[in-house]
Every structure is written in structure tokens, then in C-alpha cells.
PDB file of N, CA and C in Angstrom:
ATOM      1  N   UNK A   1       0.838  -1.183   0.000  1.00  0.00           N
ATOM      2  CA  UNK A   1       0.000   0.000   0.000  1.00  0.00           C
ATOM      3  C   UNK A   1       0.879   1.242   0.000  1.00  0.00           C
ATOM      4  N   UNK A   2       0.368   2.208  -0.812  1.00  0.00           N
ATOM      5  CA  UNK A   2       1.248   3.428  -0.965  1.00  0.00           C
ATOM      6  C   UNK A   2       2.239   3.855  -1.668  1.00  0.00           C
ATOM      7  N   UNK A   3       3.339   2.491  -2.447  1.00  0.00           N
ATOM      8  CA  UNK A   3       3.826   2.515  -3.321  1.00  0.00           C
ATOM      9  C   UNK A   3       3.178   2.024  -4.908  1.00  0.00           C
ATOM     10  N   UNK A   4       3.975   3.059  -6.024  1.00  0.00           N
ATOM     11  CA  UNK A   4       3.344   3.322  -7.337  1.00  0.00           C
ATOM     12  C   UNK A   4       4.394   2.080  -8.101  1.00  0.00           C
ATOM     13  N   UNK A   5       3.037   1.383  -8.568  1.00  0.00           N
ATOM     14  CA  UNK A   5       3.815   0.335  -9.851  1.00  0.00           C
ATOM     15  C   UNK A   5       3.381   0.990 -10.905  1.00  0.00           C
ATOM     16  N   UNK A   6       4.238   0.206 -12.047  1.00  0.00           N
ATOM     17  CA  UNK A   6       4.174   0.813 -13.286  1.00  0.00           C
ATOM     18  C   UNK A   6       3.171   0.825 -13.988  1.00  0.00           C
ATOM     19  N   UNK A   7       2.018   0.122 -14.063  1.00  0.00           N
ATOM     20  CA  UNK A   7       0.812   0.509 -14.422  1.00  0.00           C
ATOM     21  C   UNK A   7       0.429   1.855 -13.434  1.00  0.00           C
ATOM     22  N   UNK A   8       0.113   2.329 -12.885  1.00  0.00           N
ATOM     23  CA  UNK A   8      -0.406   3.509 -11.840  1.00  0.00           C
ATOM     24  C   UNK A   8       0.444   4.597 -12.395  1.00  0.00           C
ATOM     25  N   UNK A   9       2.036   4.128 -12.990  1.00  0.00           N
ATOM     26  CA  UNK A   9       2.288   5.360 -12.891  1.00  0.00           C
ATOM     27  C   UNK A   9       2.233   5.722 -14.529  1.00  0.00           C
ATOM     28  N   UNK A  10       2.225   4.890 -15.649  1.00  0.00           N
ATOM     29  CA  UNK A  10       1.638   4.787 -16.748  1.00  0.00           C
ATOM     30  C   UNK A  10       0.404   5.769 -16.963  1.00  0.00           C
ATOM     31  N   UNK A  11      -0.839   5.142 -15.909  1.00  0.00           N
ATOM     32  CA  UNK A  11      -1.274   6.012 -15.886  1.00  0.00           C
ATOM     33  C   UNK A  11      -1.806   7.427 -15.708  1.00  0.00           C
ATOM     34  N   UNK A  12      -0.904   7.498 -15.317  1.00  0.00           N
ATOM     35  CA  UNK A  12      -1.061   9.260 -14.468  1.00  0.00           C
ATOM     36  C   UNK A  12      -0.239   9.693 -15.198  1.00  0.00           C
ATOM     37  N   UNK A  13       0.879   9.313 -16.243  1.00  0.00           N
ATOM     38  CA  UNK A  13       1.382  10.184 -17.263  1.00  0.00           C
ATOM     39  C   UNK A  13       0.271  10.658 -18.483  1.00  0.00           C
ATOM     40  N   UNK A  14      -0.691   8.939 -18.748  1.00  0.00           N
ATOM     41  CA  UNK A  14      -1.803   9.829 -19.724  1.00  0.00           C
ATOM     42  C   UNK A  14      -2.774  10.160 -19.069  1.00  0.00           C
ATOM     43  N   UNK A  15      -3.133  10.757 -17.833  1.00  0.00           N
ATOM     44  CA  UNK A  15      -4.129  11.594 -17.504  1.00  0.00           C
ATOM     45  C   UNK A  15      -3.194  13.128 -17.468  1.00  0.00           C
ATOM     46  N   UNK A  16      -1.941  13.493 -17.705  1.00  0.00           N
ATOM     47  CA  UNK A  16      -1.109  14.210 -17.340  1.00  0.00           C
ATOM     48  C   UNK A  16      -1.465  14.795 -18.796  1.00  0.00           C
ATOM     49  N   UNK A  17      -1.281  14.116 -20.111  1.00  0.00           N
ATOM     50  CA  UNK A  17      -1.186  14.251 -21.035  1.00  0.00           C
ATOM     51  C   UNK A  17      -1.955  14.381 -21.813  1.00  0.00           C
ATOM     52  N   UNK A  18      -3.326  13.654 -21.498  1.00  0.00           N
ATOM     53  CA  UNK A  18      -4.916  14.329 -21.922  1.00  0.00           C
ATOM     54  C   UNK A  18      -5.110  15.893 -21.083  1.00  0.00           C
ATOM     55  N   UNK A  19      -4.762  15.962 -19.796  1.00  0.00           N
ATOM     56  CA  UNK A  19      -5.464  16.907 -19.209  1.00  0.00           C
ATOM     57  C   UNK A  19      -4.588  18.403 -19.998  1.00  0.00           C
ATOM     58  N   UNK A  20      -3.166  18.344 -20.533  1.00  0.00           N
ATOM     59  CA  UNK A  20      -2.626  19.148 -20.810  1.00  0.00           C
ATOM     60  C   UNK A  20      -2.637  19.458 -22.055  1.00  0.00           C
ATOM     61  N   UNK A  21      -2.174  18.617 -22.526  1.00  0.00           N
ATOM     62  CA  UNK A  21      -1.850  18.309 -24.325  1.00  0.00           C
ATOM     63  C   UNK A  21      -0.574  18.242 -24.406  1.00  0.00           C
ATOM     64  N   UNK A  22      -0.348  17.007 -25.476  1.00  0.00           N
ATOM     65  CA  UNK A  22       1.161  16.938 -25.838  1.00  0.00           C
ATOM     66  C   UNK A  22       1.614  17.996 -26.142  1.00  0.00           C
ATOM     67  N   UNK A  23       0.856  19.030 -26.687  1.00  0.00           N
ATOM     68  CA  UNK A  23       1.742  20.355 -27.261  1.00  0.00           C
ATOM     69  C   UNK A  23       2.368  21.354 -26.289  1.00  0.00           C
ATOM     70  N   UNK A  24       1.528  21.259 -25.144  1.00  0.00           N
ATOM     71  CA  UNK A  24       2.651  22.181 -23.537  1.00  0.00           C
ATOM     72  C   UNK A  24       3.439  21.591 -23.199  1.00  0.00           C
ATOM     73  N   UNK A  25       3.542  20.433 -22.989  1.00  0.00           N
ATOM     74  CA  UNK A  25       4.424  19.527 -22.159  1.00  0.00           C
ATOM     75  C   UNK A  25       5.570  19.861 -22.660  1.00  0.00           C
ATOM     76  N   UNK A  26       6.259  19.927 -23.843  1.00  0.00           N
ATOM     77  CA  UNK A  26       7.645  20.252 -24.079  1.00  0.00           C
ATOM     78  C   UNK A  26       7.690  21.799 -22.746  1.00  0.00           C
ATOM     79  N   UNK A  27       6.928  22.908 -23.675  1.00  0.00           N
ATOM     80  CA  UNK A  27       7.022  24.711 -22.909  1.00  0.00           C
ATOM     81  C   UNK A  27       7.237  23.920 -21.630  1.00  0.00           C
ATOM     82  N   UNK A  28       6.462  23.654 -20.806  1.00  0.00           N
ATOM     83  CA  UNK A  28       5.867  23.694 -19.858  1.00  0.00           C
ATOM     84  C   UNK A  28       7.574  22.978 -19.119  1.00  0.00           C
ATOM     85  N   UNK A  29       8.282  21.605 -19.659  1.00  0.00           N
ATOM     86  CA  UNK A  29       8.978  21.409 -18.936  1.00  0.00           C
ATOM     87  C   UNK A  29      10.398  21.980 -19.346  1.00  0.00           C
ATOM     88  N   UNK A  30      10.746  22.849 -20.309  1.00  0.00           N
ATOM     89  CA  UNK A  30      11.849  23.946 -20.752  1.00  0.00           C
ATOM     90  C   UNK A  30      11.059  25.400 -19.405  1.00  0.00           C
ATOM     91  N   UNK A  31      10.187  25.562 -19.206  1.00  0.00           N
ATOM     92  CA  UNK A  31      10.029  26.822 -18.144  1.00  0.00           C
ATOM     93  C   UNK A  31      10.555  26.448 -17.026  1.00  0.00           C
ATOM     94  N   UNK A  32      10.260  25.106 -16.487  1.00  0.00           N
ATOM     95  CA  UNK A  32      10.552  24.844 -15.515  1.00  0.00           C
ATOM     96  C   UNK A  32      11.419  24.415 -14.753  1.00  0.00           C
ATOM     97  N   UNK A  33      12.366  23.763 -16.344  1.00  0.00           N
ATOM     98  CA  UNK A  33      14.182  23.719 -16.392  1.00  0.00           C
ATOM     99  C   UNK A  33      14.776  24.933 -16.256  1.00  0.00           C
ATOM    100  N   UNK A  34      14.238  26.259 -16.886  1.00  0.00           N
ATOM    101  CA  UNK A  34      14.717  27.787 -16.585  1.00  0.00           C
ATOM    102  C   UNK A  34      14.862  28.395 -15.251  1.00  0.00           C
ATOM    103  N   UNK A  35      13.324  28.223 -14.824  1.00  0.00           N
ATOM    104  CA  UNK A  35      12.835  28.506 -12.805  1.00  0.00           C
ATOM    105  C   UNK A  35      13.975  27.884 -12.502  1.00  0.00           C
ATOM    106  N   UNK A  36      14.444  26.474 -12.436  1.00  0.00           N
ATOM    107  CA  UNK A  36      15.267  25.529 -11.453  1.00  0.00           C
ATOM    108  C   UNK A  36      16.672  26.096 -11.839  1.00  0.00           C
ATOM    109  N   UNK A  37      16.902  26.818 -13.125  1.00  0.00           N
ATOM    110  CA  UNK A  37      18.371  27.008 -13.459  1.00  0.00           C
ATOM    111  C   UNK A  37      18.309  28.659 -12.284  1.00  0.00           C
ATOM    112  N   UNK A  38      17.298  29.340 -12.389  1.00  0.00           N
ATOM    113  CA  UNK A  38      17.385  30.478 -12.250  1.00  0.00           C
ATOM    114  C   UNK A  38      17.314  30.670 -10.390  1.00  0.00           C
ATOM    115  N   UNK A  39      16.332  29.594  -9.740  1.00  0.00           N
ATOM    116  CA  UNK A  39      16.542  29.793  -8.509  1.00  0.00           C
ATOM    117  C   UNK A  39      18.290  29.297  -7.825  1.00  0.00           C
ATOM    118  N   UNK A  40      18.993  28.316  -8.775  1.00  0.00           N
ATOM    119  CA  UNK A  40      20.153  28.059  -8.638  1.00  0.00           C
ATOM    120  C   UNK A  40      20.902  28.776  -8.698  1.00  0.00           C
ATOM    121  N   UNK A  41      21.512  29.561  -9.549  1.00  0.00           N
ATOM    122  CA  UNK A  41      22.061  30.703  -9.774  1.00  0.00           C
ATOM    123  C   UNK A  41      22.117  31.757  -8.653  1.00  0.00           C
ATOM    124  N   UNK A  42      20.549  31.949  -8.401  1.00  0.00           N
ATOM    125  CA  UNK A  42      20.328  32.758  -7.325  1.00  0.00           C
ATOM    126  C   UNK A  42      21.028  32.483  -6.183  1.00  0.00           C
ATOM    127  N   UNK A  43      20.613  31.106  -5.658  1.00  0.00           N
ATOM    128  CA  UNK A  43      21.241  30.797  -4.483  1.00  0.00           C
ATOM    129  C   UNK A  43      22.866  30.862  -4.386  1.00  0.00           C
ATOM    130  N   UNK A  44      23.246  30.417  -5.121  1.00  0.00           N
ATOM    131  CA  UNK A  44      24.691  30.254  -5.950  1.00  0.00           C
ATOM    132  C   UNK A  44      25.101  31.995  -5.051  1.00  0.00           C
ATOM    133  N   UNK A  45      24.605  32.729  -6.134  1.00  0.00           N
ATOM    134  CA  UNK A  45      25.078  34.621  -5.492  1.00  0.00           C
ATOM    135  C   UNK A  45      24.497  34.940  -4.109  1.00  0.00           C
ATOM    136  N   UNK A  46      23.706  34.184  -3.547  1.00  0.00           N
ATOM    137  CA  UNK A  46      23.797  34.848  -2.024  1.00  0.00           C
ATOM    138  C   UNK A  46      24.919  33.661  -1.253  1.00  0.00           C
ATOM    139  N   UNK A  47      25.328  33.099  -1.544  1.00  0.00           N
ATOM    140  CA  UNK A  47      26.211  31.938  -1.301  1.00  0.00           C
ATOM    141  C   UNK A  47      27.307  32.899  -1.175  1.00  0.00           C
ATOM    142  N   UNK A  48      27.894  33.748  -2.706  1.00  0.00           N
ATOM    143  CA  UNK A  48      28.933  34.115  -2.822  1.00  0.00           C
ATOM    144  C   UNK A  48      28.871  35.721  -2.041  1.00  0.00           C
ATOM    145  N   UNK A  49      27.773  36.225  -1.738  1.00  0.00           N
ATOM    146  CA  UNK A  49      27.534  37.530  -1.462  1.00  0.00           C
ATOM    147  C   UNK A  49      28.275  36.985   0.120  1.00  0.00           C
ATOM    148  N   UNK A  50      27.405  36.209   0.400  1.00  0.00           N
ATOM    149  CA  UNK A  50      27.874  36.048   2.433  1.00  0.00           C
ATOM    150  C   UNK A  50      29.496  35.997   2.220  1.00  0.00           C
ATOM    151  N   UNK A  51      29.846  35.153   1.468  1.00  0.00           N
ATOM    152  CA  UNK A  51      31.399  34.963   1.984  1.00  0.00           C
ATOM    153  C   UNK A  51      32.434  35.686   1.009  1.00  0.00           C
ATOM    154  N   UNK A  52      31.711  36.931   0.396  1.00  0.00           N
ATOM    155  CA  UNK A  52      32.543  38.077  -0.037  1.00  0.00           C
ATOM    156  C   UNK A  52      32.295  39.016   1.305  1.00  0.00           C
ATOM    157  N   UNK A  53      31.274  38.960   1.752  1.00  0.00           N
ATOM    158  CA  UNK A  53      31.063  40.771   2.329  1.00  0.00           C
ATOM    159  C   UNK A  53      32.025  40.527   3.732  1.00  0.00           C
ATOM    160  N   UNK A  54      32.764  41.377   3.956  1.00  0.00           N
ATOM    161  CA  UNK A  54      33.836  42.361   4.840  1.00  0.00           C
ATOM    162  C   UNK A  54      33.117  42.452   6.236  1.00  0.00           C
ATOM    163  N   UNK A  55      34.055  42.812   7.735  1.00  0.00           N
ATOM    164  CA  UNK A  55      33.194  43.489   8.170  1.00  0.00           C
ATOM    165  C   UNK A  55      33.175  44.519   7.940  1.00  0.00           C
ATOM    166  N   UNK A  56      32.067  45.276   8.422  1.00  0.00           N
ATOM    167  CA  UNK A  56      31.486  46.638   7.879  1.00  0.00           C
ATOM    168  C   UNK A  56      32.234  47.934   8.783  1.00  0.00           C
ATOM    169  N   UNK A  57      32.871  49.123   8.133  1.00  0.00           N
ATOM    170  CA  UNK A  57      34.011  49.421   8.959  1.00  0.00           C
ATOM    171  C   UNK A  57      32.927  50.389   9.627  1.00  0.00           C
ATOM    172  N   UNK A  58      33.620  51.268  10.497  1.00  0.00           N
ATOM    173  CA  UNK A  58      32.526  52.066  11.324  1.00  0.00           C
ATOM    174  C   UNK A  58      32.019  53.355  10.754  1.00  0.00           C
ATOM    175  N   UNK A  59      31.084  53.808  10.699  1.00  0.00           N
ATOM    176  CA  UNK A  59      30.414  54.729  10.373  1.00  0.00           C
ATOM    177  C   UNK A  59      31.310  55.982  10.446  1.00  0.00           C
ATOM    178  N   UNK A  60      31.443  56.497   9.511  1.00  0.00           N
ATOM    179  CA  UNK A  60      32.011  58.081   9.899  1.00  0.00           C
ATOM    180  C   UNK A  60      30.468  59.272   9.936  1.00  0.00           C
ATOM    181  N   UNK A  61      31.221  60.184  10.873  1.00  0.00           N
ATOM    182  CA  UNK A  61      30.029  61.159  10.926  1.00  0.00           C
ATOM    183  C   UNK A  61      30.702  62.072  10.281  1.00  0.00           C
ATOM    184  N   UNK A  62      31.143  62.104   9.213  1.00  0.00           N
ATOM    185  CA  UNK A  62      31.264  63.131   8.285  1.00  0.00           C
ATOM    186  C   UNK A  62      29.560  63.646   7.529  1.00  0.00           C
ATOM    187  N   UNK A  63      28.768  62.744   7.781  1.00  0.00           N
ATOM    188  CA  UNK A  63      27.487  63.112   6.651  1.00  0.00           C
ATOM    189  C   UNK A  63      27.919  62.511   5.119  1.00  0.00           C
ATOM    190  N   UNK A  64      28.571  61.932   4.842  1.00  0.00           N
ATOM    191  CA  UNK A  64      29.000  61.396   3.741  1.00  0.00           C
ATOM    192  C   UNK A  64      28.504  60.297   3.502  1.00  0.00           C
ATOM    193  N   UNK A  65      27.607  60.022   2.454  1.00  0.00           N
ATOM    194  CA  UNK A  65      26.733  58.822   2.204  1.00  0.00           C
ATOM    195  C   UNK A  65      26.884  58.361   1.163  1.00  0.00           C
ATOM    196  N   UNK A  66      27.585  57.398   0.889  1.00  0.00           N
ATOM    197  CA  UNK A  66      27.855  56.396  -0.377  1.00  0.00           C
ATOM    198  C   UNK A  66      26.568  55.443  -0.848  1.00  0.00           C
ATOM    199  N   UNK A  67      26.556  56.184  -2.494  1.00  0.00           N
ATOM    200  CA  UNK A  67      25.155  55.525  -2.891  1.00  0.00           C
ATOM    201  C   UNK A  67      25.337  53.684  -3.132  1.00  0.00           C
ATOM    202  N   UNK A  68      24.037  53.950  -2.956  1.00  0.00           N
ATOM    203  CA  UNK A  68      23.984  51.867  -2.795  1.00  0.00           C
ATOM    204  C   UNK A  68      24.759  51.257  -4.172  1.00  0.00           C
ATOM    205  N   UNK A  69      25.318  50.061  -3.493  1.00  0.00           N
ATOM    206  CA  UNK A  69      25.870  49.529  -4.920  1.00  0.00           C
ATOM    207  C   UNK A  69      24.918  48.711  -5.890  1.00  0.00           C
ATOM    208  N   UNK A  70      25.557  48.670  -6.795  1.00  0.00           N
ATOM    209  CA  UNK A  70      24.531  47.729  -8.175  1.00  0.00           C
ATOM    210  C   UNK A  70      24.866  46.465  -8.463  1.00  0.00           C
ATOM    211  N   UNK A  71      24.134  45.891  -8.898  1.00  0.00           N
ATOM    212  CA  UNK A  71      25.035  44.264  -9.698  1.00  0.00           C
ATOM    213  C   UNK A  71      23.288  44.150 -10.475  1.00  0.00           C
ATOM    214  N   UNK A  72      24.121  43.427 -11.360  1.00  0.00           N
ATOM    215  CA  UNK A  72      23.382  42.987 -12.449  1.00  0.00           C
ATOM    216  C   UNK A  72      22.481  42.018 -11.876  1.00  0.00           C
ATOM    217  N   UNK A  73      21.040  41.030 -12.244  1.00  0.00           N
ATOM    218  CA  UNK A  73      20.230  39.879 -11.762  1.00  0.00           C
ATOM    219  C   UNK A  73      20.241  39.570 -13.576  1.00  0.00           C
ATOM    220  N   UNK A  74      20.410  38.298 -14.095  1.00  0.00           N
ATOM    221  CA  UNK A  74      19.966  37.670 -14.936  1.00  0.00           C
ATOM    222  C   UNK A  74      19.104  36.957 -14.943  1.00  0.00           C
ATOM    223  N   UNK A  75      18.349  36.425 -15.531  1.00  0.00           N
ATOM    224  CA  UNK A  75      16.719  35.878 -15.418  1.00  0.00           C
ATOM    225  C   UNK A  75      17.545  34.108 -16.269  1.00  0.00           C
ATOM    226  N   UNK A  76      18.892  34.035 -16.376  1.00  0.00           N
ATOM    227  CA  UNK A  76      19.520  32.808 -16.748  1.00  0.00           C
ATOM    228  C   UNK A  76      21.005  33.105 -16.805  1.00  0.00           C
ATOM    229  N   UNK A  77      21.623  31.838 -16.406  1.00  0.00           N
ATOM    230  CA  UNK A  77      22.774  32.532 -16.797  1.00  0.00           C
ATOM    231  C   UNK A  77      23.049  32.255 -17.991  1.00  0.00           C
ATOM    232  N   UNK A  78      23.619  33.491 -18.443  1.00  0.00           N
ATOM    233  CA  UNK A  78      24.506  33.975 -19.760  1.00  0.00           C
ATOM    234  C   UNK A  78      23.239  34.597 -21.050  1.00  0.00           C
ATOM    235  N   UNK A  79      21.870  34.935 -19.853  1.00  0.00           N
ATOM    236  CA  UNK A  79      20.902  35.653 -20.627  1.00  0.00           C
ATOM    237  C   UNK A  79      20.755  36.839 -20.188  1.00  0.00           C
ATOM    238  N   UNK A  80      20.884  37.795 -21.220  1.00  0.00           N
ATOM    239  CA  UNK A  80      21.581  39.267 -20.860  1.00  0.00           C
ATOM    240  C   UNK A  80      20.587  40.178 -21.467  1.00  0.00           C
ATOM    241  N   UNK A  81      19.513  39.401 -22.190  1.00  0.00           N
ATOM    242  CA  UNK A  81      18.418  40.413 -22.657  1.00  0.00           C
ATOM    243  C   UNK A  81      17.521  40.643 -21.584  1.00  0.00           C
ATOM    244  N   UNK A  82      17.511  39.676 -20.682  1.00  0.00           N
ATOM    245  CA  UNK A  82      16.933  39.607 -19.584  1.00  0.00           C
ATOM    246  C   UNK A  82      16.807  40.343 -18.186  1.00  0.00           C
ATOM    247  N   UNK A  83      18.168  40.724 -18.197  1.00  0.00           N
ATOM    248  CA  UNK A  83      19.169  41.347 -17.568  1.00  0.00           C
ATOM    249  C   UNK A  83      19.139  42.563 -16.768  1.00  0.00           C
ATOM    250  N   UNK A  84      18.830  43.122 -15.909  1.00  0.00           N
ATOM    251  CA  UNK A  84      18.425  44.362 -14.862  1.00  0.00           C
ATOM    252  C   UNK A  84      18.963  44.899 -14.313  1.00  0.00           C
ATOM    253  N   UNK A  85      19.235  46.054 -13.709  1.00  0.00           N
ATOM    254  CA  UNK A  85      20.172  46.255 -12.532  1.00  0.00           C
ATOM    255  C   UNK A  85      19.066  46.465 -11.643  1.00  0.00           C
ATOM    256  N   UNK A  86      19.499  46.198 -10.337  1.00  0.00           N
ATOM    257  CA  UNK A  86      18.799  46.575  -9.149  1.00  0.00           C
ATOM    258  C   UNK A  86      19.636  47.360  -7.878  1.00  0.00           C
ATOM    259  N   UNK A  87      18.831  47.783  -7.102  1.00  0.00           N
ATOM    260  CA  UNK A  87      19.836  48.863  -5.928  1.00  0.00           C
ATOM    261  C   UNK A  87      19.702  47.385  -4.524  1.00  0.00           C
ATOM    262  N   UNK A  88      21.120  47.282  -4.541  1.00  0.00           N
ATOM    263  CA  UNK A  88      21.448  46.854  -2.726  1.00  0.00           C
ATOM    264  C   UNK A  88      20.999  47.252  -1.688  1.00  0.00           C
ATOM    265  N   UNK A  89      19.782  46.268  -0.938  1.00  0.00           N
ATOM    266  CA  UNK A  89      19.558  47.671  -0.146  1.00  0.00           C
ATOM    267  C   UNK A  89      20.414  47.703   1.114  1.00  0.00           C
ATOM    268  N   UNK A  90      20.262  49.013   1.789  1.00  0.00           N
ATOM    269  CA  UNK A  90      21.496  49.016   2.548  1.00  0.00           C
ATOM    270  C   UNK A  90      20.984  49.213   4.224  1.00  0.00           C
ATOM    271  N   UNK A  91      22.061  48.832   4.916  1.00  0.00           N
ATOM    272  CA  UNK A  91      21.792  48.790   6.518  1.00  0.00           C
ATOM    273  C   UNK A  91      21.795  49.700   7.275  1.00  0.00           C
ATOM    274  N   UNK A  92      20.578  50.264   7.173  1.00  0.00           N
ATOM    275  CA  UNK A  92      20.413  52.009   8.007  1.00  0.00           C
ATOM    276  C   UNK A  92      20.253  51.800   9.562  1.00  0.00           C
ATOM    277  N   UNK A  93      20.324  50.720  10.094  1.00  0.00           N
ATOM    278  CA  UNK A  93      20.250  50.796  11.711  1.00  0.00           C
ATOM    279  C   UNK A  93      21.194  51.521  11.848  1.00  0.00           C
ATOM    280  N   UNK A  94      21.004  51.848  12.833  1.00  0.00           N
ATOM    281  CA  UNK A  94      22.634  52.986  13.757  1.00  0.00           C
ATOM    282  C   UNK A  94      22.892  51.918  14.728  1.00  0.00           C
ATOM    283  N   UNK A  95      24.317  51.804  15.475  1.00  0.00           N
ATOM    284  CA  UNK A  95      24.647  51.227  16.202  1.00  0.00           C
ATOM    285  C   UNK A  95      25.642  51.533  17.793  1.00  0.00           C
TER     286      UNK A  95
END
């Protein structure tokens, strides 16, 4: 009980395949190879963000405020039409 033999699972590929149509199933599993490349990647750069960032030196009270830095987000890697910049946001607690 509870485990799928190959008839059961036979079938639930053609209820998969009536309910969709052969014609999404390719899109459908190239989008979802993209999502999995793209949440990877992602993780990948906060991976590399933690064990680049410094500690943070101390605040000067000069009033001197350095604008946030940039980096690129790709929506794949090595897809650049895709491609954005976004602002870092930055750590305004006082301490």
C-alpha cells in the first residue's frame, strides 16, 4: 500500500497528457528547467555575497553617504536580454 507500480504510474502520465496536451508539455517542462536554473544561480550569489562581504568598517560622521551599490540579476545565466540592474539595499540601523 502506498507505493506506485508501473501501471499507476503509466497512468497518471496519460491523464497528465490528456489533461494538458502533448503540445505544452515540451514549454511547460523547458520553463521549468529555466525557474530551477534560475533559482540556482540565485542561491549560488547569495552563497557568494555572504562569503565576499567584509566586516562593515565604522560609520564616519562626516554626513557622507555612499550611494547603494549595483550588480546585475539575470533571469539565466549567460541571458543578458533579460538582464536588470537593481539597488542593494542598505543597513540604516545605527549602532
Amino acid at each position: 500500500m502506498g507505493r506506485l507500480g508501473p501501471t499507476e504510474i503509466i497512468l497518471i502520465l496519460v491523464v497528465i497528457i490528456l489533461l494538458f496536451g502533448a503540445k505544452k508539455l515540451p514549454d511547460m517542462a523547458r520553463s521549468l528547467g529555466k525557474s530551477a536554473r534560475i533559482l540556482k544561480s540565485e542561491a549560488k550569489a547569495m552563497k557568494d555575497d555572504d562569503k565576499s562581504a567584509a566586516p562593515a568598517d565604522p560609520p564616519n560622521n562626516t554626513g557622507d553617504q555612499q550611494p547603494p551599490a549595483q550588480r546585475i540579476i539575470q533571469a539565466a545565466p549567460g541571458d543578458a536580454t533579460n538582464a536588470r540592474p537593481v539597488n542593494e539595499p542598505t543597513d540604516t540601523t545605527k549602532r
